[in-house]
N, C-alpha and C. Protein backbone atom coordinates (compact mmCIF):
# COMPACT_ATOMS: atom_id res chain seq x y z
N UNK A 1 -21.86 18.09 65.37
CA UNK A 1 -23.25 17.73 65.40
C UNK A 1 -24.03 18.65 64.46
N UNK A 2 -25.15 18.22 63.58
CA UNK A 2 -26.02 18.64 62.91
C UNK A 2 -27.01 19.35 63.46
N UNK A 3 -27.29 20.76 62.86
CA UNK A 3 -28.50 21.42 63.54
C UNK A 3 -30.12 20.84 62.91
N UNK A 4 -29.69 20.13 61.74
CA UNK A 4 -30.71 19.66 60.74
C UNK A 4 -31.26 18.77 62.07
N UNK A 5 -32.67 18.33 62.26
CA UNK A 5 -33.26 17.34 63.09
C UNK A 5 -33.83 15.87 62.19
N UNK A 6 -33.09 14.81 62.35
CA UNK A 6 -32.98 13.88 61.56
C UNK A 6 -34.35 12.98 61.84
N UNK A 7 -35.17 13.28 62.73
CA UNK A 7 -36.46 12.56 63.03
C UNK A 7 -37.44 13.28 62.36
N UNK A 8 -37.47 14.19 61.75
CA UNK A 8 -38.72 14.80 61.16
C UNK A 8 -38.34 14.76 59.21
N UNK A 9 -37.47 14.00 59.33
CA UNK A 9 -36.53 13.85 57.70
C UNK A 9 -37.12 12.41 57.08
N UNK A 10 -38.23 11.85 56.82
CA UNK A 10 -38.14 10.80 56.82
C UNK A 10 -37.67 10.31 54.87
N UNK A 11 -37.46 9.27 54.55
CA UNK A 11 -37.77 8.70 53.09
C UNK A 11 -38.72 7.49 52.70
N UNK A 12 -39.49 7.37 52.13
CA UNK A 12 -39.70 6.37 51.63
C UNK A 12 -39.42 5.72 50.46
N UNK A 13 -40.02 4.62 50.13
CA UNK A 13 -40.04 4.00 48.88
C UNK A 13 -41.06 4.37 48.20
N UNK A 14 -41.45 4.88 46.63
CA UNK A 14 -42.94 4.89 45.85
C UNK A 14 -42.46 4.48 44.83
N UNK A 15 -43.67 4.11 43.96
CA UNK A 15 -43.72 3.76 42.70
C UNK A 15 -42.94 5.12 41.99
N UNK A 16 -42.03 4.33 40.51
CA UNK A 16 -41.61 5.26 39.91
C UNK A 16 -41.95 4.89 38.11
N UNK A 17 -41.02 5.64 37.27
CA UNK A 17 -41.50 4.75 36.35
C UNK A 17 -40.65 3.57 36.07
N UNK A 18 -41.44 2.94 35.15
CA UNK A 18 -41.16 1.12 35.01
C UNK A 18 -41.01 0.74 35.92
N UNK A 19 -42.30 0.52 36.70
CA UNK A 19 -42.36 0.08 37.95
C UNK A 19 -41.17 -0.71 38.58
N UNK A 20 -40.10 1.18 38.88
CA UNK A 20 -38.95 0.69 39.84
C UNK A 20 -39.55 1.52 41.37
N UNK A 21 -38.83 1.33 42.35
CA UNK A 21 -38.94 2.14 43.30
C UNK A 21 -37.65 3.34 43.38
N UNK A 22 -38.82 4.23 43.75
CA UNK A 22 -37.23 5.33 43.91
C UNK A 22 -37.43 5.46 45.36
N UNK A 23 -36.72 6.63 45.95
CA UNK A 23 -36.50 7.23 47.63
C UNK A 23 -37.22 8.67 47.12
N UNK A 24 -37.86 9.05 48.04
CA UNK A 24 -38.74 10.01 48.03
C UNK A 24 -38.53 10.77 49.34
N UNK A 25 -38.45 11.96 49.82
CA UNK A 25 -38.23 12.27 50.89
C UNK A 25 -39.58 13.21 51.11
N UNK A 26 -39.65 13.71 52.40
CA UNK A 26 -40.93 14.45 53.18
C UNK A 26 -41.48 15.59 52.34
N UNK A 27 -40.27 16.12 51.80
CA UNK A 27 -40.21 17.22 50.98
C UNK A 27 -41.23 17.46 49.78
N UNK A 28 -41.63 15.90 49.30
CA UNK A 28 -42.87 16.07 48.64
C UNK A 28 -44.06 16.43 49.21
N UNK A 29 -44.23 15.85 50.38
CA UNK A 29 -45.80 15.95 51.16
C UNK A 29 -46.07 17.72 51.08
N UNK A 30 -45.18 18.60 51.32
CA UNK A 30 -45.24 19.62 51.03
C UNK A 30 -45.69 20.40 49.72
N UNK A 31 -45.21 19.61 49.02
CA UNK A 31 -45.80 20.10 47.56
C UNK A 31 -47.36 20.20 47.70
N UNK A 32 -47.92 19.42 48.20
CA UNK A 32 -49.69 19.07 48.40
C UNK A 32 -49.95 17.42 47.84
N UNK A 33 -50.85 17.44 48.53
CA UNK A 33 -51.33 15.57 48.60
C UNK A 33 -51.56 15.41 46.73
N UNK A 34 -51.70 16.33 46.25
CA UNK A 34 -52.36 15.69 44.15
C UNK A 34 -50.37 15.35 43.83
N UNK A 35 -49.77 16.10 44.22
CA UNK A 35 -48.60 15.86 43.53
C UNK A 35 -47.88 14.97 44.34
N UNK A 36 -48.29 14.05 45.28
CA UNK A 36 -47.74 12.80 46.03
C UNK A 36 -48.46 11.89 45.30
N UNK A 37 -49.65 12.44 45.28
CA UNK A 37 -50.34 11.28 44.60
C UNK A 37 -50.21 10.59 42.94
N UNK A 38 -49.73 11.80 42.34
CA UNK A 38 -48.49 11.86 41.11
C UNK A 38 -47.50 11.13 40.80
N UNK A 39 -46.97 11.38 42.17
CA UNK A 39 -45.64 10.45 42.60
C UNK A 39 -45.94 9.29 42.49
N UNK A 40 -46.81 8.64 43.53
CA UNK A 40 -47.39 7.56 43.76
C UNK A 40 -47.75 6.42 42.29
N UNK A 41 -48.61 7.40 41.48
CA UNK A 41 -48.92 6.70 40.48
C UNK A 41 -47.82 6.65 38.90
N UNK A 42 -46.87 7.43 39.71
CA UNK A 42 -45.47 6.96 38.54
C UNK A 42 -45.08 8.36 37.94
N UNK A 43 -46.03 9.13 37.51
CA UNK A 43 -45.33 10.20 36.83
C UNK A 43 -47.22 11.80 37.37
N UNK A 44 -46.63 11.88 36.27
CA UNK A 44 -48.22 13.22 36.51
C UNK A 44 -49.01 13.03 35.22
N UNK A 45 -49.06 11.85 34.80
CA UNK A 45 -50.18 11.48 33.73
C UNK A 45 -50.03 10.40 32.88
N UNK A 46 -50.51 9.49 32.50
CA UNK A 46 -50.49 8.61 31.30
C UNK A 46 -50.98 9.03 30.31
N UNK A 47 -50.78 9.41 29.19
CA UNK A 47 -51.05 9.84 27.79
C UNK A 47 -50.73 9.65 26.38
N UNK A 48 -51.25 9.08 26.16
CA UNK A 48 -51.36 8.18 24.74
C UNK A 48 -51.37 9.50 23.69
N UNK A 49 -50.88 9.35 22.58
CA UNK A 49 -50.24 10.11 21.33
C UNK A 49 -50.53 9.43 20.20
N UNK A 50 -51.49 10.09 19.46
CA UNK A 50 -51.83 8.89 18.10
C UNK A 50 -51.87 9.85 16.83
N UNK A 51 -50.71 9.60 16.14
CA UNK A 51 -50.44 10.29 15.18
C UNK A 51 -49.79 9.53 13.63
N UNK A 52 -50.12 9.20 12.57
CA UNK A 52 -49.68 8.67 11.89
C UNK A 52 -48.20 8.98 11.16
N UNK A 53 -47.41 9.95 12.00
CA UNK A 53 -46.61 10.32 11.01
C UNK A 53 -45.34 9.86 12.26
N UNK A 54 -44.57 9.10 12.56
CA UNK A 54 -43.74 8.44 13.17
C UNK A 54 -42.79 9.51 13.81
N UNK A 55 -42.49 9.90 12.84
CA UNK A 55 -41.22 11.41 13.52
C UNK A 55 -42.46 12.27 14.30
N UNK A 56 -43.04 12.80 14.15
CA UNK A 56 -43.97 13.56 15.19
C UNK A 56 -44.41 12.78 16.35
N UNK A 57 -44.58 11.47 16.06
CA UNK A 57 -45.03 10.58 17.56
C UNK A 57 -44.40 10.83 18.56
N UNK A 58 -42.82 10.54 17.71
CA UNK A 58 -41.41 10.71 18.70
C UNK A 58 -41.53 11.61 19.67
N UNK A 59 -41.52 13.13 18.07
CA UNK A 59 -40.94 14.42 19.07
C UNK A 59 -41.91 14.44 20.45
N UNK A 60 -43.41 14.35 19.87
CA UNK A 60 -44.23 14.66 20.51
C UNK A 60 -44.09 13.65 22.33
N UNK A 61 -43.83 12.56 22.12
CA UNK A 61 -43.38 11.76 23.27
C UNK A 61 -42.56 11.97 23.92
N UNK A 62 -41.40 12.65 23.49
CA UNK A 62 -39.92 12.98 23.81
C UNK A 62 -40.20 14.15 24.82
N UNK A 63 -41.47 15.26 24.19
CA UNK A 63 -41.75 16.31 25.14
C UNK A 63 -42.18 16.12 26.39
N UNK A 64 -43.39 15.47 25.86
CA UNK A 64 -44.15 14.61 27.03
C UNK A 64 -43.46 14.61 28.65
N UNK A 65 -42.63 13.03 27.77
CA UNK A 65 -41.40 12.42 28.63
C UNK A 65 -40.42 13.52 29.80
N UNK A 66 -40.05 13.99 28.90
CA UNK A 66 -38.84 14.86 29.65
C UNK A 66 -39.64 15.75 30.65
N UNK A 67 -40.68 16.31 30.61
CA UNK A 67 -42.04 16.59 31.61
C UNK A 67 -42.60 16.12 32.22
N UNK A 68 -42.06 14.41 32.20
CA UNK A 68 -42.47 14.09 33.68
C UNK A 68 -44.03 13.02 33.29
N UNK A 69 -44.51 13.15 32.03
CA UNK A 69 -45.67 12.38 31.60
C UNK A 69 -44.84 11.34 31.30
N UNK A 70 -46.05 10.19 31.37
CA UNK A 70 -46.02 8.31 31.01
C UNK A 70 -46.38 8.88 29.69
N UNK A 71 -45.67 8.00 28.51
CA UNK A 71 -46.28 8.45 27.34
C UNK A 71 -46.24 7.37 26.26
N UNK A 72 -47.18 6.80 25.92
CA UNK A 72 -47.48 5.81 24.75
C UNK A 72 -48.13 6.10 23.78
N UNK A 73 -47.08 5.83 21.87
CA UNK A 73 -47.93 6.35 21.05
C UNK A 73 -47.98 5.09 19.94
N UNK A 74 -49.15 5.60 19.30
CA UNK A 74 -49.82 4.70 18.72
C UNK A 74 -49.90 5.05 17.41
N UNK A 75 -49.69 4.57 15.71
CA UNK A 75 -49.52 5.33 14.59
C UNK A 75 -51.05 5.21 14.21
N UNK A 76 -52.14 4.89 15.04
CA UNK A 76 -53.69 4.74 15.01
C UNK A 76 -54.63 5.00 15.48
N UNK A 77 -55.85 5.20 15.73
CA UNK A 77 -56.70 5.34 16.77
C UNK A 77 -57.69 4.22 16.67
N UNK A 78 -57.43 3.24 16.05
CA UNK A 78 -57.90 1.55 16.50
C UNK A 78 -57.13 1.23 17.44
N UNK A 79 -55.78 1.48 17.43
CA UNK A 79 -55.01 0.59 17.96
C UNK A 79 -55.03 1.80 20.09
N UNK A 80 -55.22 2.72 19.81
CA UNK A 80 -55.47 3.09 21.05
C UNK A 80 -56.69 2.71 21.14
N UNK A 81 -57.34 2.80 20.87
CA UNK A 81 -58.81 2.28 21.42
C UNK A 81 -58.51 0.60 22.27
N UNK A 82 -58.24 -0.43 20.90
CA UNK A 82 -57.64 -1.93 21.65
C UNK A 82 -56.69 -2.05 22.73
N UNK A 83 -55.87 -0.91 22.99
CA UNK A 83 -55.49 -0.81 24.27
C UNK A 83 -56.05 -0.52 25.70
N UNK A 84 -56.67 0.73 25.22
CA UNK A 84 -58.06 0.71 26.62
C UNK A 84 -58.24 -0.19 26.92
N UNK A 85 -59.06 -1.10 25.81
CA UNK A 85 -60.08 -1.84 25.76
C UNK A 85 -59.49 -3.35 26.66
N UNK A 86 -58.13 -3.40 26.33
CA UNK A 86 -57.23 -4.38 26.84
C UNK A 86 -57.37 -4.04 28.39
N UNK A 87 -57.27 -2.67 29.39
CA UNK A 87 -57.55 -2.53 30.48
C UNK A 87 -55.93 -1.38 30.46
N UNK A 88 -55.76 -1.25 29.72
CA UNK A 88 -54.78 0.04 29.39
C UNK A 88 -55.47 1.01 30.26
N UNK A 89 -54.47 2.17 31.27
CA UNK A 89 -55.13 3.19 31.45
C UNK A 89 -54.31 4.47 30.92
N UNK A 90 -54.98 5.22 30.67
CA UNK A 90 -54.51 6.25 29.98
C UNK A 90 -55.74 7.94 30.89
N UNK A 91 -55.11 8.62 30.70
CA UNK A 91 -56.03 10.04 31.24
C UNK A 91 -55.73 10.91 30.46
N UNK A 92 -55.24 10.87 29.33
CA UNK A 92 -55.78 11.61 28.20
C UNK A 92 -55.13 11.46 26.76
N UNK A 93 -55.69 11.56 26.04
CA UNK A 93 -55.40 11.47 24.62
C UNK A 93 -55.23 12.25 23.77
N UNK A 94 -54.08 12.60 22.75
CA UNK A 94 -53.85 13.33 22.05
C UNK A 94 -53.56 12.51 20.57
N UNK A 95 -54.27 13.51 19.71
CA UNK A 95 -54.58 12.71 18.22
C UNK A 95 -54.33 13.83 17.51
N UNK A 96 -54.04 13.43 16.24
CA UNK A 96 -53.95 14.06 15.00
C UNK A 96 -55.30 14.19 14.42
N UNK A 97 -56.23 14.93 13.54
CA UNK A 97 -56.91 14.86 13.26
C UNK A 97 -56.99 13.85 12.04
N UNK A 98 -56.04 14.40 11.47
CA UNK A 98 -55.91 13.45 9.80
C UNK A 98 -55.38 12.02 9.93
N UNK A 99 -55.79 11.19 10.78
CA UNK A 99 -55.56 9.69 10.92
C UNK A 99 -55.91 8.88 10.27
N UNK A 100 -55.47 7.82 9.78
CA UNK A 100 -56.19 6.92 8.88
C UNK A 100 -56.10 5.01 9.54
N UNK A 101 -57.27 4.96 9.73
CA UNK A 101 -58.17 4.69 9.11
C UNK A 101 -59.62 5.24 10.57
N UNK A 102 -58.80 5.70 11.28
CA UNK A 102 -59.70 6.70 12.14
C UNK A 102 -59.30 7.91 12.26
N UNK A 103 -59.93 9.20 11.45
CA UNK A 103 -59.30 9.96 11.82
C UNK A 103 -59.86 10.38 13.39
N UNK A 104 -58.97 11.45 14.20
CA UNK A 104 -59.31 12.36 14.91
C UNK A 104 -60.55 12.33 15.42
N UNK A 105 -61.27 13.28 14.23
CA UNK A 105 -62.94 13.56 14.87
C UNK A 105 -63.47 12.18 15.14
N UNK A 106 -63.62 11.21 14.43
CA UNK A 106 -63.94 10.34 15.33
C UNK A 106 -63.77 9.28 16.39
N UNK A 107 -62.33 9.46 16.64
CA UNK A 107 -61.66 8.88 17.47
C UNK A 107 -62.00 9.93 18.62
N UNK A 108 -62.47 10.85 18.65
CA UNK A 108 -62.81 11.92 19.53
C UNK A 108 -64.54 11.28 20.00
N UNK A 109 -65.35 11.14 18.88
CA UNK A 109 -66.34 10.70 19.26
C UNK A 109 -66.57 9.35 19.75
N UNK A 110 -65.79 8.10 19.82
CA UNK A 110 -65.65 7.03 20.29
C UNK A 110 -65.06 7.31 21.64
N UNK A 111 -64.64 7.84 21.92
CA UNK A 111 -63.53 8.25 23.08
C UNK A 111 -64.78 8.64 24.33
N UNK A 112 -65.38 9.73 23.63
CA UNK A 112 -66.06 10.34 24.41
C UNK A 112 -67.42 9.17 24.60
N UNK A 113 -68.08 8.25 23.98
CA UNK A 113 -68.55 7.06 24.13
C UNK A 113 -68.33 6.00 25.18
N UNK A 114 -66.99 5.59 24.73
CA UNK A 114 -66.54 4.20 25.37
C UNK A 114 -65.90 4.87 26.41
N UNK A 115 -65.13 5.80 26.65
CA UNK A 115 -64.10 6.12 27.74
C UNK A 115 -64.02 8.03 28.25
N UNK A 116 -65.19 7.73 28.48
CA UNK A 116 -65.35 9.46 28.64
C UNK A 116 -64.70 10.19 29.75
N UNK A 117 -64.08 9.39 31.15
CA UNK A 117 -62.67 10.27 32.19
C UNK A 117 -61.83 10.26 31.29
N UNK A 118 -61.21 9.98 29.74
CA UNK A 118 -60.15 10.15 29.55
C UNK A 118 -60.69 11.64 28.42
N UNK A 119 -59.32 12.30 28.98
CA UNK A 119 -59.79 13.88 28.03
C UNK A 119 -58.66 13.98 26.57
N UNK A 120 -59.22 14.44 25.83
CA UNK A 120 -58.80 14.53 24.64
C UNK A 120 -58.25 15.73 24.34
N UNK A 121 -57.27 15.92 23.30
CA UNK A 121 -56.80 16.97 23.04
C UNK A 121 -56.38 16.86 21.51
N UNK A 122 -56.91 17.70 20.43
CA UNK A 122 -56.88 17.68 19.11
C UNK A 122 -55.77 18.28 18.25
N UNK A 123 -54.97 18.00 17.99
CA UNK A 123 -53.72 18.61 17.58
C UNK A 123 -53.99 18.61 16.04
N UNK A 124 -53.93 19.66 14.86
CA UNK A 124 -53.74 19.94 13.50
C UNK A 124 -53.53 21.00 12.81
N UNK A 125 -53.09 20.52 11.88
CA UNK A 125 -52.32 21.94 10.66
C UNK A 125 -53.33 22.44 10.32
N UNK A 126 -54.47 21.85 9.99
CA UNK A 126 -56.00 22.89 9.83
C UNK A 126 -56.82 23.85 10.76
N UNK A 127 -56.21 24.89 10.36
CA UNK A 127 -56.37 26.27 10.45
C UNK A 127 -58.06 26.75 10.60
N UNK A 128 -58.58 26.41 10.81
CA UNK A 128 -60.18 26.58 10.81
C UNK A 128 -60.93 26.81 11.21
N UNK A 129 -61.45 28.02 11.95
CA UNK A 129 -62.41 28.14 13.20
C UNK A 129 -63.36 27.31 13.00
N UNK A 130 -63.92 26.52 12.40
CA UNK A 130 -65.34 26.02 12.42
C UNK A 130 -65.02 24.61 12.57
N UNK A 131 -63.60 24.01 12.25
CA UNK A 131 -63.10 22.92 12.58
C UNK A 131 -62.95 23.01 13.89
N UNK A 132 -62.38 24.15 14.14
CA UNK A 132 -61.88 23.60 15.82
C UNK A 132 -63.34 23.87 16.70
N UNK A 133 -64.09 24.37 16.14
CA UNK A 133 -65.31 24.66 17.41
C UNK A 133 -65.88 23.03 17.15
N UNK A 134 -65.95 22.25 15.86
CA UNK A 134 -66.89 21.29 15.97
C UNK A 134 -66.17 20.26 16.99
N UNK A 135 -64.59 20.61 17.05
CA UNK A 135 -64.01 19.63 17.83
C UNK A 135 -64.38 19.71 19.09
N UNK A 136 -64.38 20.98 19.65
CA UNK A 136 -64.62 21.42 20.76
C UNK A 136 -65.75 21.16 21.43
N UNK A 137 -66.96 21.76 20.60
CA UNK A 137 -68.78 20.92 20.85
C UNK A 137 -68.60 19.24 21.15
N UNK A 138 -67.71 18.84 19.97
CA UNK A 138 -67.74 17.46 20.34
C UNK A 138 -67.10 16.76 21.49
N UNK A 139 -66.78 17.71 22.39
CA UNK A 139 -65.83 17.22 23.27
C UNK A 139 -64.78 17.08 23.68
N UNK A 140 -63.64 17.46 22.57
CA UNK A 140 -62.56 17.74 22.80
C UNK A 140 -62.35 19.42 23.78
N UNK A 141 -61.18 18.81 24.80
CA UNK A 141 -60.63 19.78 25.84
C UNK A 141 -60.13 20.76 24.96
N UNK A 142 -59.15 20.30 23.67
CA UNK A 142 -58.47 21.61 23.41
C UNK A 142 -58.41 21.30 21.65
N UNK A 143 -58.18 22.50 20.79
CA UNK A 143 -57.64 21.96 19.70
C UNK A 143 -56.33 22.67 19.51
N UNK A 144 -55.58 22.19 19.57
CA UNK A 144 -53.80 22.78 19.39
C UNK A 144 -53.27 22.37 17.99
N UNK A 145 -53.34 24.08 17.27
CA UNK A 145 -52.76 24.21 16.23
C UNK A 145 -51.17 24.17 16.06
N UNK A 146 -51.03 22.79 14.73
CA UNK A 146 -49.86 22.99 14.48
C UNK A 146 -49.13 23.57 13.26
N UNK A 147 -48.40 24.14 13.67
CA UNK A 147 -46.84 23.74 14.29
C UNK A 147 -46.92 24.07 15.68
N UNK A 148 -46.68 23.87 16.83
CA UNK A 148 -46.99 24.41 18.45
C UNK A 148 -45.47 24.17 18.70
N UNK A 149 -45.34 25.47 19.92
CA UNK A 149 -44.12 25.07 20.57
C UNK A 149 -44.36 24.08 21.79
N UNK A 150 -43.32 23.35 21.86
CA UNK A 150 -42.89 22.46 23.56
C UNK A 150 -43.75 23.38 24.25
N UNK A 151 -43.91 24.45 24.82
CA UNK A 151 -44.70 25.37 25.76
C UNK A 151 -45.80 25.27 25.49
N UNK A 152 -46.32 25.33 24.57
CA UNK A 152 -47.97 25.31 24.19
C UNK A 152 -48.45 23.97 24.52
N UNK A 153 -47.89 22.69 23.98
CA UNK A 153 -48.30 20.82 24.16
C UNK A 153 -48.42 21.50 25.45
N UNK A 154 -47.11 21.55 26.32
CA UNK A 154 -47.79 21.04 27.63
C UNK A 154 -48.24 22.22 28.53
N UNK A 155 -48.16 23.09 28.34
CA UNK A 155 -49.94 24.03 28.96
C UNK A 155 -51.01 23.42 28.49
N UNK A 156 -51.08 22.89 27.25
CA UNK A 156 -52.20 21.86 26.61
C UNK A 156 -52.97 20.94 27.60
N UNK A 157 -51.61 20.09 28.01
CA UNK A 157 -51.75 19.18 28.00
C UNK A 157 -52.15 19.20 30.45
N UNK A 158 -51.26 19.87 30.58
CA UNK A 158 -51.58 20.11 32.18
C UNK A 158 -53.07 20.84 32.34
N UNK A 159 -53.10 21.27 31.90
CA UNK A 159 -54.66 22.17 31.33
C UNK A 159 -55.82 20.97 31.67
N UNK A 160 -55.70 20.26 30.72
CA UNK A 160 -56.42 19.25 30.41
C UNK A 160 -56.31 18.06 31.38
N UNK A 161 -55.27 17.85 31.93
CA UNK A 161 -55.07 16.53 33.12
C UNK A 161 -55.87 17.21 34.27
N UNK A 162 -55.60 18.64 34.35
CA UNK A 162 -56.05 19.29 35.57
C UNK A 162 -58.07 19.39 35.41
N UNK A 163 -58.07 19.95 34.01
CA UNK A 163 -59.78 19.72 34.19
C UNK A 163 -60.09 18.19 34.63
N UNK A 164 -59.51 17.27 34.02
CA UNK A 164 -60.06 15.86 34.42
C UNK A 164 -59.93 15.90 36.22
N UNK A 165 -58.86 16.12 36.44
CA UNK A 165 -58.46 15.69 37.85
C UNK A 165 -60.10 16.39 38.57
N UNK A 166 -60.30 17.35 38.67
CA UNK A 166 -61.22 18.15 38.78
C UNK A 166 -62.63 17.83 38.77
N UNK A 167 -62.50 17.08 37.52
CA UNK A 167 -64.22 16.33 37.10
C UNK A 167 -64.16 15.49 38.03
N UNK A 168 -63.32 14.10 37.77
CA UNK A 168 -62.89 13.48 38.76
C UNK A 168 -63.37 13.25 40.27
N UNK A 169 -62.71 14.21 40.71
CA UNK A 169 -63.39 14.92 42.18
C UNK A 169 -64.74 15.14 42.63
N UNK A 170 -65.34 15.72 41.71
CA UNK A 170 -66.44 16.07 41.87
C UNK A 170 -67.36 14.38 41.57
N UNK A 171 -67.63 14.04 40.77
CA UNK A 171 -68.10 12.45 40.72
C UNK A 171 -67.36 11.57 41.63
N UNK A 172 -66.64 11.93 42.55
CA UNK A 172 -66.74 10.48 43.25
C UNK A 172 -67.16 10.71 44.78
């Protein structure tokens, strides 16, 4: 006989990703109710990646991914925008500055317009204090200089899910 007590063990079913179901055991509720609620909604963020240069979309998704983020990228910031706009949800966005035929800064300022719970995060090779503060005034959560390691994106990027989660809270 087992000393383990099999009535206080329960599992369920939750959403996972590609809306399969996985088995989940009690063991989460412990973590705290934001990271069930994580669970619940598939991963610990939806986040869109809009970068024109295809091999960086990847890597940058690949990081994401393996961390546990939903991650969709886009070689545009029209084409993320027409996704919102489609009823896409996303909770935060990460862009290249040098985009074409939107770059960055203003895909930052549309963002913050049309879809202002979703938080932004500015990723570029331009080196610039006066670049990154205008990003910053303008609304962007972070500007993350590249080249960045895997460690830096996602302190970036939890950083930034966590201020939203936060705002969030407070407005409703």
């Amino acid at each position: 006989m087992s000393d383990k007590d099999d009535s206080t063990e329960r599992n369920y079913l939750v959403p996972s990703t590609g809306n399969k179901l996985a088995r989940r055991s009690d063991a989460l509720v412990v973590r705290g109710l934001r990271d069930l609620k994580a669970v619940e909604q598939g991963g610990k963020g939806r986040i869109f990646v809009v970068d024109d240069q295809e091999s960086l979309r990847e890597v940058i998704c690949s990081m994401l991914t393996s961390a546990g983020y939903e991650c969709t990228a886009f070689a545009g910031g029209l084409e993320a925008i027409a996704s919102l706009e489609s009823g896409e949800k996303c909770d935060l966005l990460l862009t290249d500055l040098l985009n074409l035929p939107l770059d960055g800064f203003s895909l930052l300022e549309r963002m913050k317009q049309t879809f202002p719970k979703v938080e932004v995060v500015i990723a570029s090779a331009i080196h610039d204090d006066a670049v990154t503060e205008a990003c910053i005034r303008s609304g962007a959560y972070q500007y993350l200089r590249e080249p960045f390691e895997r460690e830096q994106l996602l302190d970036a990027v939890s950083r930034a899910l966590e201020h939203r989660r936060v705002k969030l809270e407070h407005h409703e």
